[in-house]
N, C-alpha and C. Protein backbone atom coordinates (compact mmCIF):
# COMPACT_ATOMS: atom_id res chain seq x y z
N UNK A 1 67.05 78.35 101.47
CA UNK A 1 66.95 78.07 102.89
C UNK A 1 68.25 78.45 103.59
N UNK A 2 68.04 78.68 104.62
CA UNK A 2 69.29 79.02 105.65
C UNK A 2 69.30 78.95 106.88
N UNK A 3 70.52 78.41 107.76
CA UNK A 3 70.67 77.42 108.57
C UNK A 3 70.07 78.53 109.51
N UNK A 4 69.62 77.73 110.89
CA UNK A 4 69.32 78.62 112.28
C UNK A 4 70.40 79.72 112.67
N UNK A 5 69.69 80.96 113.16
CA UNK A 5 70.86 82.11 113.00
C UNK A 5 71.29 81.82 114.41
N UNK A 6 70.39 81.34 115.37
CA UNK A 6 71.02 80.99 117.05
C UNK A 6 72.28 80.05 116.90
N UNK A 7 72.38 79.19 116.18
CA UNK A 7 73.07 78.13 116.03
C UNK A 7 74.11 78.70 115.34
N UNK A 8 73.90 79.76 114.00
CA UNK A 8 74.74 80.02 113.66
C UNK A 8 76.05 81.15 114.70
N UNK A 9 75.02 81.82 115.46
CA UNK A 9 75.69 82.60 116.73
C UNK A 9 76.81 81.51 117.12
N UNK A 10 76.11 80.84 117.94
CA UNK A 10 77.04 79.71 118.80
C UNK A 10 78.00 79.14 117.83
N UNK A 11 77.96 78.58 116.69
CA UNK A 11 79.18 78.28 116.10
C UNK A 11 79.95 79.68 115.61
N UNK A 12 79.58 80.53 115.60
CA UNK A 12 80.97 81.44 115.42
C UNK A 12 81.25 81.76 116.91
N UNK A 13 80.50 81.68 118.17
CA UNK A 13 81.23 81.44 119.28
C UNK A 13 82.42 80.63 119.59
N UNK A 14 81.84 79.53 119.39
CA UNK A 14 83.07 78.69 119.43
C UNK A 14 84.33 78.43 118.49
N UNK A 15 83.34 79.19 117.04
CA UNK A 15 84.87 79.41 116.08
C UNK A 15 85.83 80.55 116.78
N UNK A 16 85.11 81.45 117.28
CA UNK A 16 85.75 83.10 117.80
C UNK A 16 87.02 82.03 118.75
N UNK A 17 86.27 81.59 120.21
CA UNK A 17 86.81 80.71 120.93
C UNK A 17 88.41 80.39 120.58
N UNK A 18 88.15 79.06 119.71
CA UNK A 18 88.96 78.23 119.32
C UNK A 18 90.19 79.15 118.34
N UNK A 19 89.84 80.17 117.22
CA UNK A 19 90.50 80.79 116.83
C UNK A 19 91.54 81.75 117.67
N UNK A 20 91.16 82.45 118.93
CA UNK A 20 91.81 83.37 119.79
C UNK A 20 92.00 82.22 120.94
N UNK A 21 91.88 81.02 121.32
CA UNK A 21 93.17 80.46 121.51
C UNK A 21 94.63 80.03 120.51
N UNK A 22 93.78 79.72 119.59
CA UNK A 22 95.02 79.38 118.63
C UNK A 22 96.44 80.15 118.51
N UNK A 23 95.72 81.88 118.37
CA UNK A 23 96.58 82.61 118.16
C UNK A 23 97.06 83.27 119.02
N UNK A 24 96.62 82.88 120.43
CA UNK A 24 97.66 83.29 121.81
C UNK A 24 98.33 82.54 122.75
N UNK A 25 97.93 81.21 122.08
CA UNK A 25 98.57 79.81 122.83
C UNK A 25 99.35 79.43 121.65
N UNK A 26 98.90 78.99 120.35
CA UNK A 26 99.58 77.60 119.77
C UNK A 26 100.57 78.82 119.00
N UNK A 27 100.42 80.01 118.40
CA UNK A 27 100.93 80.70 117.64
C UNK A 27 102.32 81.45 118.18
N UNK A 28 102.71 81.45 119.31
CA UNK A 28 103.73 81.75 120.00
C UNK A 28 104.49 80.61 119.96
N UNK A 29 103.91 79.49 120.03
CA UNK A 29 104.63 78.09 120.11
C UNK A 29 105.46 77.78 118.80
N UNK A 30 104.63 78.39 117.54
CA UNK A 30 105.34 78.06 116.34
C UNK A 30 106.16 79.54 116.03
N UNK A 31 106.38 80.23 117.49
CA UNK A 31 106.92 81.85 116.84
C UNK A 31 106.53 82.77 116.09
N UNK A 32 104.98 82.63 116.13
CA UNK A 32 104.18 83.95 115.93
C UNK A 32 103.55 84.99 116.40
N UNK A 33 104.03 86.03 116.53
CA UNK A 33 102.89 87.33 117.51
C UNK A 33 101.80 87.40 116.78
N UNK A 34 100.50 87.33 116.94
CA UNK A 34 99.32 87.55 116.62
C UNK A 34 98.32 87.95 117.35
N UNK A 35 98.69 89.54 117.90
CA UNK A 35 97.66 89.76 119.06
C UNK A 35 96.52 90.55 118.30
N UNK A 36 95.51 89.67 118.02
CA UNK A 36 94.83 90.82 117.04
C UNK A 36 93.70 91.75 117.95
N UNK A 37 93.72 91.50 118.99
CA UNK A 37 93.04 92.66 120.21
C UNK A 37 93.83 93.59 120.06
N UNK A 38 95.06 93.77 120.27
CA UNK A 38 96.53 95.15 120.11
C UNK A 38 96.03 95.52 119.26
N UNK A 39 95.61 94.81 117.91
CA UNK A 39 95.83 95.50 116.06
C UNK A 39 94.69 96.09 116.02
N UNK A 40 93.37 95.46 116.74
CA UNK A 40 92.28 96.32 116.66
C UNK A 40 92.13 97.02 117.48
N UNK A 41 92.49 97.26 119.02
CA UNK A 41 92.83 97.99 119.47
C UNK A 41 93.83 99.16 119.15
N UNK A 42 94.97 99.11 118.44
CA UNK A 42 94.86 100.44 118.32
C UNK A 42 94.27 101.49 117.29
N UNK A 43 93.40 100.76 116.49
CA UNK A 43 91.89 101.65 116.32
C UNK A 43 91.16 102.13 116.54
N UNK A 44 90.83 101.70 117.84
CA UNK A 44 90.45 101.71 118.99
C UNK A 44 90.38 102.55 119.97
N UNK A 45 91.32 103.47 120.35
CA UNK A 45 92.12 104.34 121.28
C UNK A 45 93.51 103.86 121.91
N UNK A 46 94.13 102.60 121.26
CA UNK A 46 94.95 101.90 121.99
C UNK A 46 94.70 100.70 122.87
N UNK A 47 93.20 100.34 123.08
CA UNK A 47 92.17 99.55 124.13
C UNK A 47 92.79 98.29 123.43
N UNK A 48 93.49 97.80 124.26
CA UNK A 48 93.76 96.00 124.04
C UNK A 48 91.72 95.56 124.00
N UNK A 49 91.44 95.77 125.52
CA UNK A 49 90.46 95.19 125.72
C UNK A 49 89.16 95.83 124.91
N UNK A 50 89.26 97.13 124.38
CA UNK A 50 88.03 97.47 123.27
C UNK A 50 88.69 96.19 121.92
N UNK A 51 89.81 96.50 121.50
CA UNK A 51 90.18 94.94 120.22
C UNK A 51 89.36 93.63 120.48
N UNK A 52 89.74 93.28 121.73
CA UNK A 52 89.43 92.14 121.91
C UNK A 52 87.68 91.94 122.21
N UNK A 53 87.06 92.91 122.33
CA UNK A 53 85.51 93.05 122.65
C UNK A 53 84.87 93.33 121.08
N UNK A 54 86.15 93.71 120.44
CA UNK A 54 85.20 93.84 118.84
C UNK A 54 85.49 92.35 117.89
N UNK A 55 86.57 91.53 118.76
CA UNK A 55 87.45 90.54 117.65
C UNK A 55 85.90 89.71 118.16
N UNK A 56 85.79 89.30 119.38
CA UNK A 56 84.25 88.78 119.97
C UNK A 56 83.19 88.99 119.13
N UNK A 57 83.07 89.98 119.48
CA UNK A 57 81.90 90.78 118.57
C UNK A 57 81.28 90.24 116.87
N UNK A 58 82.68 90.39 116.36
CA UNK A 58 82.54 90.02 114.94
C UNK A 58 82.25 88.53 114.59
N UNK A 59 83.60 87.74 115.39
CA UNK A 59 83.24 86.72 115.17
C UNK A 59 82.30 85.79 115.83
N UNK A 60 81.21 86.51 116.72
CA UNK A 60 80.28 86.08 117.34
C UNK A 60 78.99 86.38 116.92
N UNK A 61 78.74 87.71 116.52
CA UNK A 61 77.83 88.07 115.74
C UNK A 61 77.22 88.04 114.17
N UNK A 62 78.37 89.30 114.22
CA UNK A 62 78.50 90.02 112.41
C UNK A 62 78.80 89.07 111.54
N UNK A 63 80.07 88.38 111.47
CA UNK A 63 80.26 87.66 110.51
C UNK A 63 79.29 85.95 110.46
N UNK A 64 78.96 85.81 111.85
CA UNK A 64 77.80 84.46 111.78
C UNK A 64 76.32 84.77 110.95
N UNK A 65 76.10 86.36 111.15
CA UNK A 65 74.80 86.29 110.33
C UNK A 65 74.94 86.63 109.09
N UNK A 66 76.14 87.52 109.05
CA UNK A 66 76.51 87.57 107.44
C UNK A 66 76.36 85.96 107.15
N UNK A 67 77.04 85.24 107.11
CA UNK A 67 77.28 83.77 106.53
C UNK A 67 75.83 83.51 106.37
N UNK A 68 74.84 83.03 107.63
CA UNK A 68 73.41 82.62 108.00
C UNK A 68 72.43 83.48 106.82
N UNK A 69 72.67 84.70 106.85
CA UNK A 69 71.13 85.74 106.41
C UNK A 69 71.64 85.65 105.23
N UNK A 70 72.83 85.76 104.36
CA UNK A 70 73.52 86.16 103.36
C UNK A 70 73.99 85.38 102.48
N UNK A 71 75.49 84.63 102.83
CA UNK A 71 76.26 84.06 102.19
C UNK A 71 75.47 82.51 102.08
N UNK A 72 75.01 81.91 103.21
CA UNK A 72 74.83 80.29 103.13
C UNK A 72 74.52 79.92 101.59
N UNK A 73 73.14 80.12 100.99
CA UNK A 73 73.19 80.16 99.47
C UNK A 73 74.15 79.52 98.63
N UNK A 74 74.98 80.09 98.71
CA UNK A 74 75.88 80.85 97.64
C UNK A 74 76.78 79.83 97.52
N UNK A 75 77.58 79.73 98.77
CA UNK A 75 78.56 78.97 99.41
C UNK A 75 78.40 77.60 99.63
N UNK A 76 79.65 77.00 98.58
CA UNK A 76 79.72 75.11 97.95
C UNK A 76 79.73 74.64 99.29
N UNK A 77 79.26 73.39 98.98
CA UNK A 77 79.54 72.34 100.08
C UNK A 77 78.89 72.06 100.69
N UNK A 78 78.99 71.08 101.74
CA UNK A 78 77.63 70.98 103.13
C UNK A 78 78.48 72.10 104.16
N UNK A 79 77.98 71.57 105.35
CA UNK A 79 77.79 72.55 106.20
C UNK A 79 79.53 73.18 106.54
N UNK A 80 80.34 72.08 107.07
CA UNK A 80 81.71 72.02 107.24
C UNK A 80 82.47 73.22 105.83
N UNK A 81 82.24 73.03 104.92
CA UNK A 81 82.58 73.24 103.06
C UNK A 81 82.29 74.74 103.64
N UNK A 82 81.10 74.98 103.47
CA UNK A 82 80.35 76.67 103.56
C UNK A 82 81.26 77.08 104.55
N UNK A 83 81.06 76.89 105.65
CA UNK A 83 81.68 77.71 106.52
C UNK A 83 83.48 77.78 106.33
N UNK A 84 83.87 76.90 105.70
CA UNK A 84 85.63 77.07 105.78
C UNK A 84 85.60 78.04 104.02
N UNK A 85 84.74 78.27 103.16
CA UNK A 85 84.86 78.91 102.25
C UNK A 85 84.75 79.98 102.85
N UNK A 86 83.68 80.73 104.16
CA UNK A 86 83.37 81.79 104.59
C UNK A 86 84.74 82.25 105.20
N UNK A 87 85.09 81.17 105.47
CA UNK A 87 86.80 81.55 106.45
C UNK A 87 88.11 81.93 105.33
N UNK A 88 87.56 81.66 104.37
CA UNK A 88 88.77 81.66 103.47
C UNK A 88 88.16 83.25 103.14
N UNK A 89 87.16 83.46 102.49
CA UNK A 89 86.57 85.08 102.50
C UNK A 89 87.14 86.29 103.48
N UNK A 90 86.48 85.86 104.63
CA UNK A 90 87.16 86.62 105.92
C UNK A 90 88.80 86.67 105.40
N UNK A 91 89.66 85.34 105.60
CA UNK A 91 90.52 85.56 105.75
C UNK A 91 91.31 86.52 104.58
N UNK A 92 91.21 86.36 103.45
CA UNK A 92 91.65 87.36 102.12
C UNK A 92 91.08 88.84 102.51
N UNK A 93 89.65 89.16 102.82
CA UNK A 93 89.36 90.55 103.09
C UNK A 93 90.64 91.40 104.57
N UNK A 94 90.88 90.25 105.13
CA UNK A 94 91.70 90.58 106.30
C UNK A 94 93.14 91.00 105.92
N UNK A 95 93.54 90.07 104.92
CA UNK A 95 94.95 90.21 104.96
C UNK A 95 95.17 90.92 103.58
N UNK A 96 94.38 91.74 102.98
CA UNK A 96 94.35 93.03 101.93
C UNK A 96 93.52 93.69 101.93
N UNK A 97 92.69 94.02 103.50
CA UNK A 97 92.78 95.37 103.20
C UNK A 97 93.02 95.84 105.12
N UNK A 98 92.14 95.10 106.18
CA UNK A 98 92.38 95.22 107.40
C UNK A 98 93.83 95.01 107.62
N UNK A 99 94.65 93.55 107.84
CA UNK A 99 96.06 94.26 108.29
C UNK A 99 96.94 95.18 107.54
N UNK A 100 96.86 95.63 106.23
CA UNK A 100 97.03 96.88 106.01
C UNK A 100 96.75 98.29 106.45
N UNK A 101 95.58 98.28 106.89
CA UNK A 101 95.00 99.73 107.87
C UNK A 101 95.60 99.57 109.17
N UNK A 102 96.04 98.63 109.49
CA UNK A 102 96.28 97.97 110.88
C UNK A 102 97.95 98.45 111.49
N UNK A 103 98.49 98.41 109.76
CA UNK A 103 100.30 98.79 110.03
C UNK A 103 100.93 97.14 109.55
N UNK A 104 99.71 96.30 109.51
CA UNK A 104 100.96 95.19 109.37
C UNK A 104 100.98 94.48 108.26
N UNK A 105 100.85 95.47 107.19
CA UNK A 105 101.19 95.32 105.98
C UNK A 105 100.34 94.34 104.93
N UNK A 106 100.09 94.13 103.70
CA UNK A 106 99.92 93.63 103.05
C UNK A 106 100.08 92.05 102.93
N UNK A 107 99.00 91.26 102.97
CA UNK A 107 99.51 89.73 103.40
C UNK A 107 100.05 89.69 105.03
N UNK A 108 100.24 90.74 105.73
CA UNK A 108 101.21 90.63 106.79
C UNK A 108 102.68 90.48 106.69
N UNK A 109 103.13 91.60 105.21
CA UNK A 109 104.44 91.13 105.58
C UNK A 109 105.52 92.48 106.72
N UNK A 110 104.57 93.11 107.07
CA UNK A 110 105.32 93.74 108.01
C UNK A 110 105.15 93.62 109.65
N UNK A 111 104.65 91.86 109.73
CA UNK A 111 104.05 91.08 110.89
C UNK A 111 104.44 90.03 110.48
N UNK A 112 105.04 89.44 110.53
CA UNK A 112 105.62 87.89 110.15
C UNK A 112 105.65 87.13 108.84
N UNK A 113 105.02 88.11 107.54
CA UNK A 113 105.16 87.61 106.40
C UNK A 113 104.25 86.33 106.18
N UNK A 114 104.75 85.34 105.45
CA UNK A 114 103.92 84.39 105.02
C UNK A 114 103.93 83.32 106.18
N UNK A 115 104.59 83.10 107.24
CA UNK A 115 104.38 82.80 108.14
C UNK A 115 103.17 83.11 108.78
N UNK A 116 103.21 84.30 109.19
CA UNK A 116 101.49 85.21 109.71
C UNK A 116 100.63 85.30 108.75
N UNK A 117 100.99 85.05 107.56
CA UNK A 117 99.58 84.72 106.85
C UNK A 117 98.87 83.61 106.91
N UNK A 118 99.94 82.59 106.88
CA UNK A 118 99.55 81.27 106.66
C UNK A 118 99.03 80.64 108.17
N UNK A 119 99.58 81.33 109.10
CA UNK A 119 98.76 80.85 110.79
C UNK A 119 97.44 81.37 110.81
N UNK A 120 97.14 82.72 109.95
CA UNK A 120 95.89 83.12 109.88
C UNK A 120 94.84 82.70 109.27
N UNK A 121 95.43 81.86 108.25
CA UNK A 121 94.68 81.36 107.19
C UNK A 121 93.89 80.21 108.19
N UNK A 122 94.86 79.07 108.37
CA UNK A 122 94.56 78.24 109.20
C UNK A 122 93.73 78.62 110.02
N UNK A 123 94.26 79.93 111.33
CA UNK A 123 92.38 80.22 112.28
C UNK A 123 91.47 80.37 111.47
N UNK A 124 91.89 80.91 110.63
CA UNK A 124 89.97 81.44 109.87
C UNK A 124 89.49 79.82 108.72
N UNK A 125 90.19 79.11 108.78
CA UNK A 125 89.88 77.64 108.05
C UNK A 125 89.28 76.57 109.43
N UNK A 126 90.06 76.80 110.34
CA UNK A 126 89.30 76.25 111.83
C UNK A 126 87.97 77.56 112.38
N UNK A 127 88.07 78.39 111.98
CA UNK A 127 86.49 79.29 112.73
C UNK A 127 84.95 79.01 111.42
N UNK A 128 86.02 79.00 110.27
CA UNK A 128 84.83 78.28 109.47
C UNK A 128 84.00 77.64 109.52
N UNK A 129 85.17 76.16 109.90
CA UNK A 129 84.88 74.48 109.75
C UNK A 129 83.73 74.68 111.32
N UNK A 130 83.71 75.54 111.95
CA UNK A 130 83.57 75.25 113.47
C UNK A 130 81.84 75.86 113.14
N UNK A 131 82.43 77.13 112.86
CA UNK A 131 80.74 77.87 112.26
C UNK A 131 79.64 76.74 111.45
N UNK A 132 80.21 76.36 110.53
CA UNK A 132 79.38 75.88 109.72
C UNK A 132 79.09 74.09 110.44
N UNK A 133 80.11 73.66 111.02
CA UNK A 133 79.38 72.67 111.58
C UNK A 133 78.29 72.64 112.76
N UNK A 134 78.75 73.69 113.48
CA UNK A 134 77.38 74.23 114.66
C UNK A 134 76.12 75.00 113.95
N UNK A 135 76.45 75.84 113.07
CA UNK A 135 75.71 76.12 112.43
C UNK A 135 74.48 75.55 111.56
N UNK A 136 74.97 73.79 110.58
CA UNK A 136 74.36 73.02 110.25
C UNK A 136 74.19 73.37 108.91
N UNK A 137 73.00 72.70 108.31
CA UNK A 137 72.66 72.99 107.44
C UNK A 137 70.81 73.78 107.24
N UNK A 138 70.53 74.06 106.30
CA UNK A 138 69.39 74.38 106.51
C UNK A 138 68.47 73.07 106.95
N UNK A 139 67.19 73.80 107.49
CA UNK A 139 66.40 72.44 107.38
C UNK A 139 65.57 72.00 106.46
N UNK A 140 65.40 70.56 106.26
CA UNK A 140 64.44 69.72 104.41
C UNK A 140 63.12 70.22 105.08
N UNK A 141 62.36 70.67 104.28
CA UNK A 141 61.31 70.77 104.18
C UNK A 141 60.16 70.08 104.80
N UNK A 142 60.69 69.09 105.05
CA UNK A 142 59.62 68.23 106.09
C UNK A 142 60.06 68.21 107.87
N UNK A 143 61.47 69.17 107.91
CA UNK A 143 61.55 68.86 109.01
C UNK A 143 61.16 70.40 109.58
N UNK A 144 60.42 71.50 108.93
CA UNK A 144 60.11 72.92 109.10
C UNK A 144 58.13 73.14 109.95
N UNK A 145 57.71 72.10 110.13
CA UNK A 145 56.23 71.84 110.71
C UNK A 145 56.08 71.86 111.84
């Protein structure tokens, strides 16, 4: 079984949300640059605003139905559990092999090192927890009539 994919939309909305404040409000506060619209933007053509329409994108779409159509299964825990394992996924595919294509190195150490890893870790452990609690769980069998 696997949770509602609408629901699962809206919680990676609000994980997307909550994550890209984190890292343009709270992450400057603890002395981190983390503009990851710039990083995907300049993949982009240089488009801050194409980055920031794909960082949306992913974590609004792509990666909610990956989790929903795909991963839910698989992935320990109740609903909260699944989704911060999905965040821990994201986050390792991100920081060996995307901010490497990106220029900012391996783990990010040519972007703030373990500092910028470890703020990243954290958004993608809060876009998880956020997914998978809006997201839910599947529904019991008696509640599918």
């Amino acid at each position: 079984m696997r949770p509602n994919v609408v629901k699962a939309i809206a919680g990676g909305f609000v994980g997307t949300v909550a994550m890209t404040v984190m890292m343009y409000v709270v992450g400057p506060m603890m002395g981190l640059h983390m503009d990851i619209a710039a990083m995907l933007g300049s993949m982009l053509g240089d488009s801050w605003t194409a980055g920031m329409m794909m960082h949306v994108a992913n974590g609004t779409v792509v990666f909610p139905l990956i989790y929903a159509l795909v991963l839910f299964p698989a992935l320990p825990g109740g609903a909260a559990m699944k989704g911060m394992s999905w965040g821990v996924i994201l986050w390792l595919v991100a920081q060996a092999v995307v901010m490497p294509m990106m220029g900012a190195g391996f783990f990010s150490m040519a972007t703030g090192g373990m500092m910028a890893a470890a703020g990243s870790l954290m958004g993608h452990l809060m876009y998880g927890a956020l997914l998978g609690a809006v997201a839910g769980t599947a529904p019991a069998a008696a509640d599918r009539h």
